[in-house]
N, C-alpha and C. Protein backbone atom coordinates (compact mmCIF):
# COMPACT_ATOMS: atom_id res chain seq x y z
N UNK A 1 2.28 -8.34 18.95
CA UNK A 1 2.24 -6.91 18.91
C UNK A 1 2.89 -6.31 20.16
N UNK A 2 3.12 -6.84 21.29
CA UNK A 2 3.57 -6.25 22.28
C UNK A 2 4.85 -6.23 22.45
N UNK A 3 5.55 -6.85 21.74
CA UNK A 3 7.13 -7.14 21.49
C UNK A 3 7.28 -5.76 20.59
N UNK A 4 6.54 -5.49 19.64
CA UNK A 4 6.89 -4.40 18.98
C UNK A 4 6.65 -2.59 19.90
N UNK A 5 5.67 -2.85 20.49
CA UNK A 5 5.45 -1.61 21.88
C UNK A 5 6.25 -1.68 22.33
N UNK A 6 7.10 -2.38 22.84
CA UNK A 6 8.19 -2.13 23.75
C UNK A 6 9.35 -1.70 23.20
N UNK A 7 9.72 -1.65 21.62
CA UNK A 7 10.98 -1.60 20.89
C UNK A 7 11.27 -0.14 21.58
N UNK A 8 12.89 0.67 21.08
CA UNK A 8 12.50 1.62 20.70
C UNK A 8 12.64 2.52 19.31
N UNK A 9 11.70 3.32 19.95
CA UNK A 9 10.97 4.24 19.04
C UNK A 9 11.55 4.68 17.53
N UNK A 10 12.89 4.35 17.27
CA UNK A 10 13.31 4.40 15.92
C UNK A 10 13.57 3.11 15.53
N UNK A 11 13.45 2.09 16.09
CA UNK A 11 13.17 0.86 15.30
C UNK A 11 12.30 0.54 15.05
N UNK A 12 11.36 1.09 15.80
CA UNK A 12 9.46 0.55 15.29
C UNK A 12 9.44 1.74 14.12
N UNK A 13 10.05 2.48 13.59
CA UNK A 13 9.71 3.99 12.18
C UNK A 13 10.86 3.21 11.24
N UNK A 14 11.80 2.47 12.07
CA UNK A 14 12.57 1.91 10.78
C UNK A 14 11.50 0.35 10.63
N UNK A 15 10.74 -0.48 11.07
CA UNK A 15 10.06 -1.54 10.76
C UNK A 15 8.97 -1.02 10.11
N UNK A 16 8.32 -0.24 10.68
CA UNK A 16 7.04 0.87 9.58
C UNK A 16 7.59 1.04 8.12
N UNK A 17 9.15 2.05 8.14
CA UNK A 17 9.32 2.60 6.96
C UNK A 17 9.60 0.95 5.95
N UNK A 18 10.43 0.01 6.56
CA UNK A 18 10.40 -1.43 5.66
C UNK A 18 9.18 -2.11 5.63
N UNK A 19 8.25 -2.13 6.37
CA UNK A 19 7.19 -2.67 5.89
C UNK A 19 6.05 -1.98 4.85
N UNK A 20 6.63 -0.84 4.85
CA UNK A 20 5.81 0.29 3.69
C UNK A 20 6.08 -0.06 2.46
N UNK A 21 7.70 0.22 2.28
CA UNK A 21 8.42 0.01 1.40
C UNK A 21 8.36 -1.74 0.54
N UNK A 22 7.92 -2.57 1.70
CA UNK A 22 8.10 -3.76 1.15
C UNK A 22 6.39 -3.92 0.31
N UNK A 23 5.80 -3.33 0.58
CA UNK A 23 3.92 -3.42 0.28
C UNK A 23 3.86 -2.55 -1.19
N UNK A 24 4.70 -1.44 -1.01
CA UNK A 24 4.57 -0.82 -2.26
C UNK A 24 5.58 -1.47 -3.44
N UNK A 25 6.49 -1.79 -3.00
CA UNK A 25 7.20 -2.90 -4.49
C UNK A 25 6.62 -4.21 -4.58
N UNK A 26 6.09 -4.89 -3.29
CA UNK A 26 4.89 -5.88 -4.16
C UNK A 26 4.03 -5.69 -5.28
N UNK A 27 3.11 -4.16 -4.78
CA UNK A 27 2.21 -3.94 -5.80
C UNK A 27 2.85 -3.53 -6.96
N UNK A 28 3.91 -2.65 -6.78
CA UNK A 28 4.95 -2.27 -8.15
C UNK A 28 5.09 -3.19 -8.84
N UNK A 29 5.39 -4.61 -8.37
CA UNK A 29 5.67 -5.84 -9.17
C UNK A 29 4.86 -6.27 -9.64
N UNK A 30 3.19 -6.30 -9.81
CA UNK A 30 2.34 -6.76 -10.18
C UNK A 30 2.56 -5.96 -12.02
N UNK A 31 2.97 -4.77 -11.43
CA UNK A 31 3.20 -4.26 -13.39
C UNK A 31 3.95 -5.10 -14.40
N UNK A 32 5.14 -5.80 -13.76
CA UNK A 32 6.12 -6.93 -14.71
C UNK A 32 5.46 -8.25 -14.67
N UNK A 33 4.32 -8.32 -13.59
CA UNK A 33 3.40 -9.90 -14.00
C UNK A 33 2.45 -9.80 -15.33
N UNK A 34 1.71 -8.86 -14.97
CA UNK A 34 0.38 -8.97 -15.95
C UNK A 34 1.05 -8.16 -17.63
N UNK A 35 0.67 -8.66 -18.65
CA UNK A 35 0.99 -7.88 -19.93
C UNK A 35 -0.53 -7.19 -19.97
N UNK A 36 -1.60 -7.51 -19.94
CA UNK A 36 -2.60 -7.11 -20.38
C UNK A 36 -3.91 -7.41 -19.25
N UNK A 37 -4.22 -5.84 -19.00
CA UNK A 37 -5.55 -6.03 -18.32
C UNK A 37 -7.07 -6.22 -18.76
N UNK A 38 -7.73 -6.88 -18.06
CA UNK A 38 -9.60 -6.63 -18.75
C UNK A 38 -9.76 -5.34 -18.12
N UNK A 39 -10.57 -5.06 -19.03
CA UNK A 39 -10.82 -3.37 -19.14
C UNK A 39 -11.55 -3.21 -18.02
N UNK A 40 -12.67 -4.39 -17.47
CA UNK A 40 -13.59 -4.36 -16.31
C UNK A 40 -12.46 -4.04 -14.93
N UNK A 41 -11.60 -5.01 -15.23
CA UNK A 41 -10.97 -4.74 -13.56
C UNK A 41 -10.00 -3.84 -13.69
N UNK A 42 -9.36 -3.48 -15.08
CA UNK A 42 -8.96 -1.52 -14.52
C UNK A 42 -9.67 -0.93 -14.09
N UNK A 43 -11.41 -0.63 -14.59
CA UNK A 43 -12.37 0.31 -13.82
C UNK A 43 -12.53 -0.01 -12.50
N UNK A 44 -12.65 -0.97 -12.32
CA UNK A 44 -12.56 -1.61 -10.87
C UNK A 44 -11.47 -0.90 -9.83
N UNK A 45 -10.13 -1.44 -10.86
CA UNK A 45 -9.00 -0.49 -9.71
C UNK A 45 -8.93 1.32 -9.78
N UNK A 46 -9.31 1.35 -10.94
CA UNK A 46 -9.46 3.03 -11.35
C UNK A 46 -10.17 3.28 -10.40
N UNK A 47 -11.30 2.77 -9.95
CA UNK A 47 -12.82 2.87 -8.70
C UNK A 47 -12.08 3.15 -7.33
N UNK A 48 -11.41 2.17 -7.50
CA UNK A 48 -11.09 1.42 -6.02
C UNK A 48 -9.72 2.71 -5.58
N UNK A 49 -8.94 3.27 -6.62
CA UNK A 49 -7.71 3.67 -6.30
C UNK A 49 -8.41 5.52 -5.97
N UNK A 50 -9.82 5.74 -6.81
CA UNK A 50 -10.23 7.18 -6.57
C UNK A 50 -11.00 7.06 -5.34
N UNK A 51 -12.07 6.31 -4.52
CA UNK A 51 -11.99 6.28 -3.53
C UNK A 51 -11.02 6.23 -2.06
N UNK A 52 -10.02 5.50 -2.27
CA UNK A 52 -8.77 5.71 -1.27
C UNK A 52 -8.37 6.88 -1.23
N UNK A 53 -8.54 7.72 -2.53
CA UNK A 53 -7.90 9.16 -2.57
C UNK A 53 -8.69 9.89 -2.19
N UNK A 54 -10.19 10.24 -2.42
CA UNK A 54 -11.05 11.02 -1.68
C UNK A 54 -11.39 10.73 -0.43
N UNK A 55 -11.19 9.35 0.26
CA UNK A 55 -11.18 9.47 1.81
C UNK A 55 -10.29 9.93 2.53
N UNK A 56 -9.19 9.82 1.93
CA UNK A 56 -7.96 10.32 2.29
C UNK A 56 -7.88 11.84 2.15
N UNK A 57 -8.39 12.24 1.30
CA UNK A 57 -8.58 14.02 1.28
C UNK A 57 -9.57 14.65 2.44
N UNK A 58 -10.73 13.45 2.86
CA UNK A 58 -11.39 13.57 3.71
C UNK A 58 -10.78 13.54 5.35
N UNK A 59 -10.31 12.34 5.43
CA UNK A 59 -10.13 12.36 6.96
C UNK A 59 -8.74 12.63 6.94
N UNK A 60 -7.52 13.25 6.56
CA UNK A 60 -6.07 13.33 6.74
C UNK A 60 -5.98 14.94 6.99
């Protein structure tokens, strides 16, 4: 981590913006793995994805 403190400051927002970018087309890719979900662990992520959003309405 201290190699990255020292960069500068638009290469650590360009390593942020690619490591964002690389986390959200992982999960994007999980849509072309699975054909079919159990209904339990959509509610699960349905759960899981409306909490992230109301804490986020909370502390942002």
């Amino acid at each position: 981590m201290d190699w990255l403190s020292v960069q500068n400051p638009v290469l650590q927002a360009l390593l942020a913006t690619l490591f964002t970018w690389a986390m959200t087309g992982a999960g994007a890719a999980l849509v072309f793995t699975f054909r079919t979900i159990n209904r339990n662990m959509m509610d699960m992520m349905l759960g899981f994805a409306s909490g992230v959003m109301i804490a986020a309405s909370f502390w942002s």
